[in-house]
N, C-alpha and C. Protein backbone atom coordinates (compact mmCIF):
# COMPACT_ATOMS: atom_id res chain seq x y z
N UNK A 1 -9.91 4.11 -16.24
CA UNK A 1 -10.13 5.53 -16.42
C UNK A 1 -10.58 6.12 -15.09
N UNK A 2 -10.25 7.54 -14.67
CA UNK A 2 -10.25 8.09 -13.23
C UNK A 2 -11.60 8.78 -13.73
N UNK A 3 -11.96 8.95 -12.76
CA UNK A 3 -13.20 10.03 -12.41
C UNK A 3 -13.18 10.86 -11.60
N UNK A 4 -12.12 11.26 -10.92
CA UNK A 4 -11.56 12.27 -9.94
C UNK A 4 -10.17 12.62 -10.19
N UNK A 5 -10.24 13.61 -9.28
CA UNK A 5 -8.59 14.06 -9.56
C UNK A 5 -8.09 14.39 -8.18
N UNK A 6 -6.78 14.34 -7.69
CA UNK A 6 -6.16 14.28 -6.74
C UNK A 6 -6.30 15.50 -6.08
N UNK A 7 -6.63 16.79 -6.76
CA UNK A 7 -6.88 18.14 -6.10
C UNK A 7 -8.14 17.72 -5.18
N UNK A 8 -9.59 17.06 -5.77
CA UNK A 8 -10.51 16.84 -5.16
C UNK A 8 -10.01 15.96 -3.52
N UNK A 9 -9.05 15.41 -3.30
CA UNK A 9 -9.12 14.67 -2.38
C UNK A 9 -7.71 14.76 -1.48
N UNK A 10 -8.45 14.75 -0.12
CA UNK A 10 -7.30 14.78 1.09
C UNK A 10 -6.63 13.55 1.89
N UNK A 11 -5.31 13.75 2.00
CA UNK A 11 -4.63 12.54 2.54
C UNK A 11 -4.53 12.78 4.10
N UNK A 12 -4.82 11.68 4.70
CA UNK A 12 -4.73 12.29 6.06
C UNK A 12 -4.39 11.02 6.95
N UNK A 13 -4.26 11.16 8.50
CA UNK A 13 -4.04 10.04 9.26
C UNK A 13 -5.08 8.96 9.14
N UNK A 14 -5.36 7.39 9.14
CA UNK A 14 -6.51 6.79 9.19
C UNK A 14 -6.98 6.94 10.93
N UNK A 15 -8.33 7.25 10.81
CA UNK A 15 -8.85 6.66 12.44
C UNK A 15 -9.18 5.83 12.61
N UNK A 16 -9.72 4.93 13.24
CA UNK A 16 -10.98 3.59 13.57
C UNK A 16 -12.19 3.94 13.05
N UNK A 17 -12.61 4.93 12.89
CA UNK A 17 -13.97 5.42 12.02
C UNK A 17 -13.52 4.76 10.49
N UNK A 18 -12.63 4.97 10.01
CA UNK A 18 -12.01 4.52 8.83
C UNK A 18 -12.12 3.24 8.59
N UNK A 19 -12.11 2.36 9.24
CA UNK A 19 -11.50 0.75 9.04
C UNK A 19 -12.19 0.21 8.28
N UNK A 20 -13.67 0.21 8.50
CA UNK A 20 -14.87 -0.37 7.23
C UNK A 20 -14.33 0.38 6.01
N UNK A 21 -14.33 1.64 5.83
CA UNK A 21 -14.08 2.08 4.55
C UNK A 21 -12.67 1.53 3.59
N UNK A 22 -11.89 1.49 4.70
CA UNK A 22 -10.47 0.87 4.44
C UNK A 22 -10.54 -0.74 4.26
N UNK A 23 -11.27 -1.31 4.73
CA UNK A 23 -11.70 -2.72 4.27
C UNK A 23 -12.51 -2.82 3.09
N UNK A 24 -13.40 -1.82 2.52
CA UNK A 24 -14.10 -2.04 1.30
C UNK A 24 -12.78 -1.42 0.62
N UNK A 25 -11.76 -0.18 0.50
CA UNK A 25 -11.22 -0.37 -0.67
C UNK A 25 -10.46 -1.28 -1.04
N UNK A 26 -9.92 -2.20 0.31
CA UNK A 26 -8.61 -3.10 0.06
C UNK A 26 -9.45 -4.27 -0.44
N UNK A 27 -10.36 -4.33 -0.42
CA UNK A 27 -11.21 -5.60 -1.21
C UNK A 27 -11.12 -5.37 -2.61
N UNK A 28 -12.23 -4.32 -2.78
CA UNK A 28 -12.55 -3.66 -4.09
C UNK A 28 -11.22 -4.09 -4.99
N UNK A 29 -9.98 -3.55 -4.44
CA UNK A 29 -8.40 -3.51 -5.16
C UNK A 29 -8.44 -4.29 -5.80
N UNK A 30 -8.47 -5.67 -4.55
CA UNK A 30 -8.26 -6.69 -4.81
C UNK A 30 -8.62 -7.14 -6.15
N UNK A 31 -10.01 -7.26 -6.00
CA UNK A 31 -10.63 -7.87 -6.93
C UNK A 31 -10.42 -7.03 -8.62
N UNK A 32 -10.12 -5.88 -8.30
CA UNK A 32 -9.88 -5.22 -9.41
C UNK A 32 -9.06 -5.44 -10.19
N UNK A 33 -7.77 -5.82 -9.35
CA UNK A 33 -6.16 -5.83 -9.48
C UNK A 33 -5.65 -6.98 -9.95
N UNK A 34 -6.15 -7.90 -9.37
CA UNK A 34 -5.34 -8.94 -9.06
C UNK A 34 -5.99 -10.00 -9.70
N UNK A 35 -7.24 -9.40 -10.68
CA UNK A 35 -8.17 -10.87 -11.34
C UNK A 35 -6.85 -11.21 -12.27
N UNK A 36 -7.07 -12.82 -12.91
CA UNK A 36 -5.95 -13.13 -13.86
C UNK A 36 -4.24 -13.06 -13.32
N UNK A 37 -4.66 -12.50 -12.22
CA UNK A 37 -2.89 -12.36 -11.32
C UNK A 37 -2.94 -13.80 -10.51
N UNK A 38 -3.90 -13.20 -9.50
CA UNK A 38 -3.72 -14.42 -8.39
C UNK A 38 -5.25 -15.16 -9.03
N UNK A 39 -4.43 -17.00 -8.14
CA UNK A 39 -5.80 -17.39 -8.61
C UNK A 39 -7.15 -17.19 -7.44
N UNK A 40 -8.26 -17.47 -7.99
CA UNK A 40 -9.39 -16.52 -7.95
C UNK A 40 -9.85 -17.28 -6.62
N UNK A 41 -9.66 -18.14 -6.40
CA UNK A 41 -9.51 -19.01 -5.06
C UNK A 41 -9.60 -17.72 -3.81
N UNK A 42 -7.83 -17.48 -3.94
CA UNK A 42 -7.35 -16.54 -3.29
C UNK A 42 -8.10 -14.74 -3.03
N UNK A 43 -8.62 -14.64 -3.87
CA UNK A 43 -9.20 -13.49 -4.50
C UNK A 43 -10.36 -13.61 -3.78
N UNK A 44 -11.52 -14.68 -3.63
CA UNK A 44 -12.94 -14.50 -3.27
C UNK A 44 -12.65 -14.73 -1.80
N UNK A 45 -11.70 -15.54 -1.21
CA UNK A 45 -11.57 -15.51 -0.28
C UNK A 45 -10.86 -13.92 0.77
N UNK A 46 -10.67 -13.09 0.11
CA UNK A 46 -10.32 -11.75 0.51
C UNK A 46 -11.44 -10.59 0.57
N UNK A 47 -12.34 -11.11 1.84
CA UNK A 47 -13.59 -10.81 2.05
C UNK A 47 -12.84 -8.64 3.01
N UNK A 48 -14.53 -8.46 2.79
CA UNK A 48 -14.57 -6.93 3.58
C UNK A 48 -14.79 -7.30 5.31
N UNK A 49 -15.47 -8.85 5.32
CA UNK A 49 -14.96 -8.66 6.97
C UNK A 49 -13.80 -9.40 7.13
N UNK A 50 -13.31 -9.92 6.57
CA UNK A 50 -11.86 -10.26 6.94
C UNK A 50 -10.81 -8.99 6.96
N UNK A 51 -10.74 -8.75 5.98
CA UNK A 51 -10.38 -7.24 5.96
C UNK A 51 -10.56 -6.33 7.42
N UNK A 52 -11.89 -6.10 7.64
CA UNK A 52 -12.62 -5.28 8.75
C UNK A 52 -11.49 -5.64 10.22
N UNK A 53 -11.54 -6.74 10.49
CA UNK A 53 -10.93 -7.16 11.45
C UNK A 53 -9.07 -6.92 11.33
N UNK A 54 -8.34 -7.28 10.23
CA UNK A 54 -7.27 -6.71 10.03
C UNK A 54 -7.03 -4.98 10.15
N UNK A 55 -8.00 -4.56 9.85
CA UNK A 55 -8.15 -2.81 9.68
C UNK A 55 -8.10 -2.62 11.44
N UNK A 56 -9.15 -2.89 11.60
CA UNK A 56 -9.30 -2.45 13.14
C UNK A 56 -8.33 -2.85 14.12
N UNK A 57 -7.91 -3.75 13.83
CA UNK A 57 -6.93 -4.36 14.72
C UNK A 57 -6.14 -3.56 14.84
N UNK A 58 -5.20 -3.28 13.59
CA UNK A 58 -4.02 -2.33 13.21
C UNK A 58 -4.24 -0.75 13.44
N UNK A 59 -5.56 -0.46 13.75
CA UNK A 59 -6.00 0.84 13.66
C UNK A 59 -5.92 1.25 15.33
N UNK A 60 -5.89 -0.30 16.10
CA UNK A 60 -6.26 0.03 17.79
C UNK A 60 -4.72 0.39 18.18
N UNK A 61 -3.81 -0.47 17.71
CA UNK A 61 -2.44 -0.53 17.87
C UNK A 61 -2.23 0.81 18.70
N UNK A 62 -0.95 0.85 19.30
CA UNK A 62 -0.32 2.28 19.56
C UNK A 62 0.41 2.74 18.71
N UNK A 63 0.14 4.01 18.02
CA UNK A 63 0.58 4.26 17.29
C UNK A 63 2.09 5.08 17.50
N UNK A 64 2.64 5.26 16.34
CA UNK A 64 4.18 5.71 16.73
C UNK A 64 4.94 4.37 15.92
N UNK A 65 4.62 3.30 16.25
CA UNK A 65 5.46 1.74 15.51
C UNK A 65 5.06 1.97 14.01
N UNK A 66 3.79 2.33 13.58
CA UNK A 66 3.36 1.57 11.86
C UNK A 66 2.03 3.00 12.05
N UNK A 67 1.78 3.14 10.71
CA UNK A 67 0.96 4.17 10.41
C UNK A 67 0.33 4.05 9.40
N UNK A 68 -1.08 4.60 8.95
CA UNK A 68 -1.73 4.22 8.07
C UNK A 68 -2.40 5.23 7.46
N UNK A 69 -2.26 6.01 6.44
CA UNK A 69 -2.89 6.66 5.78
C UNK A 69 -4.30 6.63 4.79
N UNK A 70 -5.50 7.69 4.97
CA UNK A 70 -6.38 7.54 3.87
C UNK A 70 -6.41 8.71 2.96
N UNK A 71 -6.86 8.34 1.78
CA UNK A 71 -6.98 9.17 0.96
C UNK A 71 -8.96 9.49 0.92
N UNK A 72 -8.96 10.81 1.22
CA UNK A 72 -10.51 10.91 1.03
C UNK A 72 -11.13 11.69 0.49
N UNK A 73 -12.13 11.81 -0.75
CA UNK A 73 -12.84 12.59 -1.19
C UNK A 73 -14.33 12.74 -0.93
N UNK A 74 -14.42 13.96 -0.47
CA UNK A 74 -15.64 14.31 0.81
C UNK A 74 -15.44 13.56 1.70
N UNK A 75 -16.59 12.46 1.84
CA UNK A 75 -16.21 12.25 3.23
C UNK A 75 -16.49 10.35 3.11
N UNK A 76 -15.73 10.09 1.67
CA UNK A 76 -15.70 8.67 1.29
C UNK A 76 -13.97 8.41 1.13
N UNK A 77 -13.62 7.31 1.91
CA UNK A 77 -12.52 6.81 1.55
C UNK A 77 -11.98 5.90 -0.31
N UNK A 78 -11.40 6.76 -0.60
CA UNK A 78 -10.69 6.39 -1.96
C UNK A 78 -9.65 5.59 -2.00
N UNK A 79 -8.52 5.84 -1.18
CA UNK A 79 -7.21 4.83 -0.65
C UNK A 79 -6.71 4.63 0.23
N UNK A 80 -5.73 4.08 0.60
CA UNK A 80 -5.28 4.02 1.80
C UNK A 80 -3.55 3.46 1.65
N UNK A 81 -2.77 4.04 2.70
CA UNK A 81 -1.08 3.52 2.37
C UNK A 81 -1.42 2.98 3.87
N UNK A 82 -0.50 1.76 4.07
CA UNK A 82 0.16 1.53 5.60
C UNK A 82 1.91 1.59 5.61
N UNK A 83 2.27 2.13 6.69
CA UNK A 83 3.34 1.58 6.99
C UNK A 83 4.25 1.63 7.94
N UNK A 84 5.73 1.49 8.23
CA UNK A 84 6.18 0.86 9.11
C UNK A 84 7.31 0.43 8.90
N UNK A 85 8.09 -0.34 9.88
CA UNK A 85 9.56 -0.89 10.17
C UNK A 85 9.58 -2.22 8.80
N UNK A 86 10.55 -2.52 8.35
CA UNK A 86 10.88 -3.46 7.45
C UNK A 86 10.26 -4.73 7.89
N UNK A 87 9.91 -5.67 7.16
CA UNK A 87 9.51 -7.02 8.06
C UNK A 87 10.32 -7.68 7.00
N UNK A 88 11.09 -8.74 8.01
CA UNK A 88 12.26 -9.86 6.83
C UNK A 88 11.54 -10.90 8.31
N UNK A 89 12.55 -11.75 6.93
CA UNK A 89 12.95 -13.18 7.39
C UNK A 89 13.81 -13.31 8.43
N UNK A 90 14.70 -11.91 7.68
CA UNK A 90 16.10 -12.78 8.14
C UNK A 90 16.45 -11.24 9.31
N UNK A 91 17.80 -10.86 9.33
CA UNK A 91 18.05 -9.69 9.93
C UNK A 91 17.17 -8.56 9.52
N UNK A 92 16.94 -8.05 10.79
CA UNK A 92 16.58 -6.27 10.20
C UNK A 92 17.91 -5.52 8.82
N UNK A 93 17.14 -4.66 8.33
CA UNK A 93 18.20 -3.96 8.07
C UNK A 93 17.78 -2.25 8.57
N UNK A 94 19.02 -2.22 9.07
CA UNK A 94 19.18 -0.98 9.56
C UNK A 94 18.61 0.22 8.58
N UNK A 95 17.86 1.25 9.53
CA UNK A 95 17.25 2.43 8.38
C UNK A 95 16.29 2.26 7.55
N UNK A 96 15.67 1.02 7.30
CA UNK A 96 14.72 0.66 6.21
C UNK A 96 13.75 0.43 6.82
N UNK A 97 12.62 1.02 6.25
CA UNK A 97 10.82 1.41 6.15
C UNK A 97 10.51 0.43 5.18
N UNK A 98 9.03 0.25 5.52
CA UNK A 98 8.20 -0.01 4.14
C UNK A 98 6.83 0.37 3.87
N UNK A 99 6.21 0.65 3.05
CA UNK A 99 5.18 0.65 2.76
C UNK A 99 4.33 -0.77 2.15
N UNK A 100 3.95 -1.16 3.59
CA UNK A 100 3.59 -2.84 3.18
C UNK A 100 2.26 -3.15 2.28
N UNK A 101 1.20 -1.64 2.27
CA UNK A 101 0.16 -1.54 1.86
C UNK A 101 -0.09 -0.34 1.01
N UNK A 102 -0.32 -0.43 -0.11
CA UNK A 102 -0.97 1.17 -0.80
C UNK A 102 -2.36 0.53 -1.51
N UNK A 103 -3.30 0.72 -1.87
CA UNK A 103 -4.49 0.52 -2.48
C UNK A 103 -5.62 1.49 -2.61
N UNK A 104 -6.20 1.73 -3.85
CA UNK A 104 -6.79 2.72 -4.62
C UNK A 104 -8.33 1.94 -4.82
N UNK A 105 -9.86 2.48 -5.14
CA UNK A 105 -10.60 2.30 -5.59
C UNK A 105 -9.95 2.43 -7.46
N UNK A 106 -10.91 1.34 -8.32
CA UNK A 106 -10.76 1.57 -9.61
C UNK A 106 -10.32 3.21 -9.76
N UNK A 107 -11.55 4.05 -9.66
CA UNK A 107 -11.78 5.01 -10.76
C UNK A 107 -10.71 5.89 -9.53
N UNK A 108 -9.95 6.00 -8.92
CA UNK A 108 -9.05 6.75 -8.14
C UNK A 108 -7.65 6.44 -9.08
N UNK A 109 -7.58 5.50 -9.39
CA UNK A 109 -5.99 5.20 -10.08
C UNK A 109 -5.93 6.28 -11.27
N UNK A 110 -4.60 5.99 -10.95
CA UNK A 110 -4.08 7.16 -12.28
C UNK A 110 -4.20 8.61 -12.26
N UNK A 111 -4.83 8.84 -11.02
CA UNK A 111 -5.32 10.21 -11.23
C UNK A 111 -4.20 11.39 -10.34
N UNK A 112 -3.21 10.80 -9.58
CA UNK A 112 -2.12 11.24 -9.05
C UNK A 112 -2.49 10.99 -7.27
N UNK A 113 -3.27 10.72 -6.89
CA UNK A 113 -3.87 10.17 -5.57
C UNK A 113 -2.79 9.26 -5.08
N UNK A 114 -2.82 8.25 -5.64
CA UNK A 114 -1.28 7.03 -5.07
C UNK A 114 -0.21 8.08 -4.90
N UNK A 115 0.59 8.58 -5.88
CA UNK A 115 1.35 10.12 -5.64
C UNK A 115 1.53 10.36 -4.21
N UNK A 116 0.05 11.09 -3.87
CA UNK A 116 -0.33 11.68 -2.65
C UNK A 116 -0.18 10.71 -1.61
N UNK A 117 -0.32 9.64 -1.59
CA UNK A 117 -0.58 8.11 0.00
C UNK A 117 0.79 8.18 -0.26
N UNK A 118 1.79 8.02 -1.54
CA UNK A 118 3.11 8.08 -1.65
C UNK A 118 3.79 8.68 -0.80
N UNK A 119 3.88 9.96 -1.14
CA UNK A 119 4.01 10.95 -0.44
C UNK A 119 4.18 11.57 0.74
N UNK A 120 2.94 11.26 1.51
CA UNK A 120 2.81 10.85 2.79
C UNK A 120 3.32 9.84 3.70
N UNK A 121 3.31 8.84 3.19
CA UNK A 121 3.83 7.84 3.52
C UNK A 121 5.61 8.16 3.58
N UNK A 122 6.12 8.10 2.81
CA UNK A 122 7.67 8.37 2.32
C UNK A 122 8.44 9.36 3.57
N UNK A 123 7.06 10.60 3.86
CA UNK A 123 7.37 11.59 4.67
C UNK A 123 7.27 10.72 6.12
N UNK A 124 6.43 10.66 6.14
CA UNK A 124 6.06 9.72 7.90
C UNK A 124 7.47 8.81 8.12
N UNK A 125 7.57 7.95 7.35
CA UNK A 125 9.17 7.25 7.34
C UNK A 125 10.25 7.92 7.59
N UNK A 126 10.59 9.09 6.91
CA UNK A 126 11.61 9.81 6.85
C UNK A 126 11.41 10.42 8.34
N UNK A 127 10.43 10.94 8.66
CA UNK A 127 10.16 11.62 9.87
C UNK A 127 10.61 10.81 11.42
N UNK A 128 10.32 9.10 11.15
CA UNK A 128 10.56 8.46 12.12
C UNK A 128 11.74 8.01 11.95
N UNK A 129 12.65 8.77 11.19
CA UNK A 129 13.99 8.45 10.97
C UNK A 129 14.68 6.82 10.08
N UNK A 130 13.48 6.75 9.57
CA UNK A 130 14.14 5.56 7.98
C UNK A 130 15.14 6.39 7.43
N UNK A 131 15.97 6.22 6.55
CA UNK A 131 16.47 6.38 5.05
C UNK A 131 16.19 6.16 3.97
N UNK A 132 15.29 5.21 4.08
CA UNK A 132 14.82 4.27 2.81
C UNK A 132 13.60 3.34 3.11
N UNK A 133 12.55 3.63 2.14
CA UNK A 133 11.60 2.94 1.99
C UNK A 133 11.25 1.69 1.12
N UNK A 134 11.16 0.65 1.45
CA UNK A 134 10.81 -0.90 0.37
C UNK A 134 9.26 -0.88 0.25
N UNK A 135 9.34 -1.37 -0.89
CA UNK A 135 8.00 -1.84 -1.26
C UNK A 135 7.88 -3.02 -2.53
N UNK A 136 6.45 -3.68 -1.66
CA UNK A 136 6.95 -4.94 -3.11
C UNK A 136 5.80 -5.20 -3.18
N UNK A 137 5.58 -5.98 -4.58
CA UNK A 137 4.82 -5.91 -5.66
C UNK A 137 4.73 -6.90 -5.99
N UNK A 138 3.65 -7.47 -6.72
CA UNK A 138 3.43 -9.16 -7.06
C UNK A 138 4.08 -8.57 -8.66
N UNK A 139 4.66 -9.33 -9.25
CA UNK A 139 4.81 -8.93 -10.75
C UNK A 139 3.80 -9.25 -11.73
N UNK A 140 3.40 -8.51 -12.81
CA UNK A 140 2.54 -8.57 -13.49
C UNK A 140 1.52 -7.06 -12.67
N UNK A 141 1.45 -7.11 -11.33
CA UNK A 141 1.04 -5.69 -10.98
C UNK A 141 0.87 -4.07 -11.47
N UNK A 142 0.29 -3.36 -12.15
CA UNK A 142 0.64 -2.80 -12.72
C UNK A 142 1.49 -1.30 -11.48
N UNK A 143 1.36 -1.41 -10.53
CA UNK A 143 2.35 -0.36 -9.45
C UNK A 143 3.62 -0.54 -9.65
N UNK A 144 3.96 -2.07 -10.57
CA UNK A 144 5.10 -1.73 -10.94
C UNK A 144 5.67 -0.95 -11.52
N UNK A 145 4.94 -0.44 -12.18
CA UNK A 145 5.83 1.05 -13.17
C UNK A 145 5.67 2.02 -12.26
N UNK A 146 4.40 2.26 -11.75
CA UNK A 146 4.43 3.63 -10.53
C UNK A 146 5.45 3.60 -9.93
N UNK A 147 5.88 2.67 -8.96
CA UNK A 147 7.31 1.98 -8.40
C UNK A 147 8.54 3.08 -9.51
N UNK A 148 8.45 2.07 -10.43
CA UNK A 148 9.87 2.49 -11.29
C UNK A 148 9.37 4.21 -11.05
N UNK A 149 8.44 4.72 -12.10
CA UNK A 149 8.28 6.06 -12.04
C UNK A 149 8.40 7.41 -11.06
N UNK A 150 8.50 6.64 -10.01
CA UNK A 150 8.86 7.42 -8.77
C UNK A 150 10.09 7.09 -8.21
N UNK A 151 10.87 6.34 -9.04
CA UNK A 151 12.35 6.45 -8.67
C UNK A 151 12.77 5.26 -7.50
N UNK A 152 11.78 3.69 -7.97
CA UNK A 152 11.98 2.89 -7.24
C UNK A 152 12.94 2.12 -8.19
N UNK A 153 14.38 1.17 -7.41
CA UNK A 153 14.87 0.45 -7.57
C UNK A 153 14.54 -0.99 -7.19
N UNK A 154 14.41 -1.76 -8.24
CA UNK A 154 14.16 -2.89 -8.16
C UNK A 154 15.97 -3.60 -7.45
N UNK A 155 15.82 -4.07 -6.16
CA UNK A 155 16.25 -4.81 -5.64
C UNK A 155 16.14 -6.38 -4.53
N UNK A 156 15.26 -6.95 -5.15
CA UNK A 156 14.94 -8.14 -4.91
C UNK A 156 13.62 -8.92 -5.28
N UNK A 157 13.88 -10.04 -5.83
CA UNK A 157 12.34 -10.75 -6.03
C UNK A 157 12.25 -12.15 -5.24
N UNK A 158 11.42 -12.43 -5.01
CA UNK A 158 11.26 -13.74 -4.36
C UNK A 158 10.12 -14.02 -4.84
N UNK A 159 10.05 -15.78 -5.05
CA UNK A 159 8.72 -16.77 -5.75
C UNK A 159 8.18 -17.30 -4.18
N UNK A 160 6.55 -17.31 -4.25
CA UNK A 160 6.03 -17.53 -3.05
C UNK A 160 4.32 -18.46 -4.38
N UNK A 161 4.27 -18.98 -3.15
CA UNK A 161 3.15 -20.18 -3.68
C UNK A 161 1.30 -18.99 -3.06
N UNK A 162 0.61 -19.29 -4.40
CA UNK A 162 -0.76 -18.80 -3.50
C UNK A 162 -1.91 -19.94 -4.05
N UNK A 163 -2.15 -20.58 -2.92
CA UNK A 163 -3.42 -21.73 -3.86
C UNK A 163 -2.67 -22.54 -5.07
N UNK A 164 -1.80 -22.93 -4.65
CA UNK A 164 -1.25 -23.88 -6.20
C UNK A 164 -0.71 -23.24 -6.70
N UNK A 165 -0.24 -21.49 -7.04
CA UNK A 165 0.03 -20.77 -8.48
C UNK A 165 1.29 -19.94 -7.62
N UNK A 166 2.22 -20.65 -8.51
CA UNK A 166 3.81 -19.47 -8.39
C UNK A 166 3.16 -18.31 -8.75
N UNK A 167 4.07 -17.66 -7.86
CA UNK A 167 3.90 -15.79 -7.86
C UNK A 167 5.74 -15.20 -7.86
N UNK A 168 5.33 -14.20 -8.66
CA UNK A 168 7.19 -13.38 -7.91
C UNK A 168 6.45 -12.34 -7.20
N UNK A 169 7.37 -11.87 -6.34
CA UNK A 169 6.92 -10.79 -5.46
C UNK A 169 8.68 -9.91 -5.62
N UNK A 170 8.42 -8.43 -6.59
CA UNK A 170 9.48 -7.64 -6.72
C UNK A 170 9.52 -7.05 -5.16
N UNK A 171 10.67 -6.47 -4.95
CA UNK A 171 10.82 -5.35 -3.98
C UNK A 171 11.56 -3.74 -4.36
N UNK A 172 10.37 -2.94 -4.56
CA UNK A 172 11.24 -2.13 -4.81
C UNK A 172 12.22 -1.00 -3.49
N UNK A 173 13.32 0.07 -4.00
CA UNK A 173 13.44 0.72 -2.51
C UNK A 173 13.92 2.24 -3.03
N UNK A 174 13.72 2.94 -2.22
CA UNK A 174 13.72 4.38 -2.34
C UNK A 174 14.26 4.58 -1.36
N UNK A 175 15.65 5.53 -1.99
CA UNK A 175 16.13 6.39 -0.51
C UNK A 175 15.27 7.92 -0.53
N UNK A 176 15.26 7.84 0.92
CA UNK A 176 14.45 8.38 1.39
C UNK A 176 15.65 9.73 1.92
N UNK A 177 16.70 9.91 1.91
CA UNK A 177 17.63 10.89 1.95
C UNK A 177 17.35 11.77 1.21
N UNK A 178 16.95 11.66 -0.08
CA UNK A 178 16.52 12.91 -0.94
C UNK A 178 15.43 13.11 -2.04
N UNK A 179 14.66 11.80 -1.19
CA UNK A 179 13.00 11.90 -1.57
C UNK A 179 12.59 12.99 -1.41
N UNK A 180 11.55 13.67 -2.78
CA UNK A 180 10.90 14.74 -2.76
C UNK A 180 9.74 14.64 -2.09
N UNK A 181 8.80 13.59 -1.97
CA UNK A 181 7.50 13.08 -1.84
C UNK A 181 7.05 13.52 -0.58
């Protein structure tokens, strides 16, 4: 259940002032999200300074390559999107973005906020000249329906090992040609 609403809160570029805050929500998620998903191994080990150091790192970068959005009400971080050029295995594919990161505090979900990091995000891509945005999802996740609901196509899954426990990881993708977001 939300306790805010998306009017209350602004999406904006992340700074380096941000990164702690952006490390407590991508924890918080975690642990919110993903209990009974991943095993819990994995989970306690997805600390706020581990986090801290991934945030900042990505936050020093030059920006223009990958971008990172927060969502903030007053002057507390609620979510955050990252994103950026496709990352494969194998070949690039031409024109394709992703949003490798979106994550919400509990009481922020549902309230149309993801929408908004959506949104933003989708635009920043389109702006740096993507076509199309991927994003993927552990299954059992519940962003999977957000995914579908915003007009994501499920086109690819892959099984990846975490601590002993098969996982699928969906991918969804959005063209970004006549994304409203």
């Amino acid at each position: 259940m939300t306790d805010m609403t998306a009017a209350e809160v602004i999406v904006r570029p992340a700074t380096l002032a941000d990164a702690a805050e952006i490390a407590a929500v991508h924890v918080e998620s975690w642990h919110t999200t993903y209990r009974g998903t991943f095993p819990q191994a994995a989970i306690d080990a997805h600390t706020v300074e581990r986090r801290l150091a991934l945030w900042t790192h990505a936050l020093q970068m030059p920006s223009g390559a990958r971008s990172l959005f927060v969502a903030v009400r007053g002057s507390a971080v609620v979510g955050f999107a990252s994103l950026g050029p496709l990352r494969t295995d194998g070949p690039p594919i031409d024109g394709e973005g992703e949003m490798n990161a979106i994550y919400l505090r509990e009481n922020a979900q549902r309230s149309g906020i993801g929408r908004q990091l959506f949104g933003a995000g989708a635009r920043w891509l389109r702006h740096a000249g993507f076509n199309a945005m991927r994003c993927k999802v552990v299954r059992g996740n519940p962003a999977s329906g957000f995914y579908l609901h915003l007009g994501g196509q499920l086109v690819a899954s892959a099984t990846f090992e975490l601590e002993g426990t098969q996982l699928v990881e969906d991918t969804y993708r959005f063209d970004l040609t006549d994304h409203r977001g």
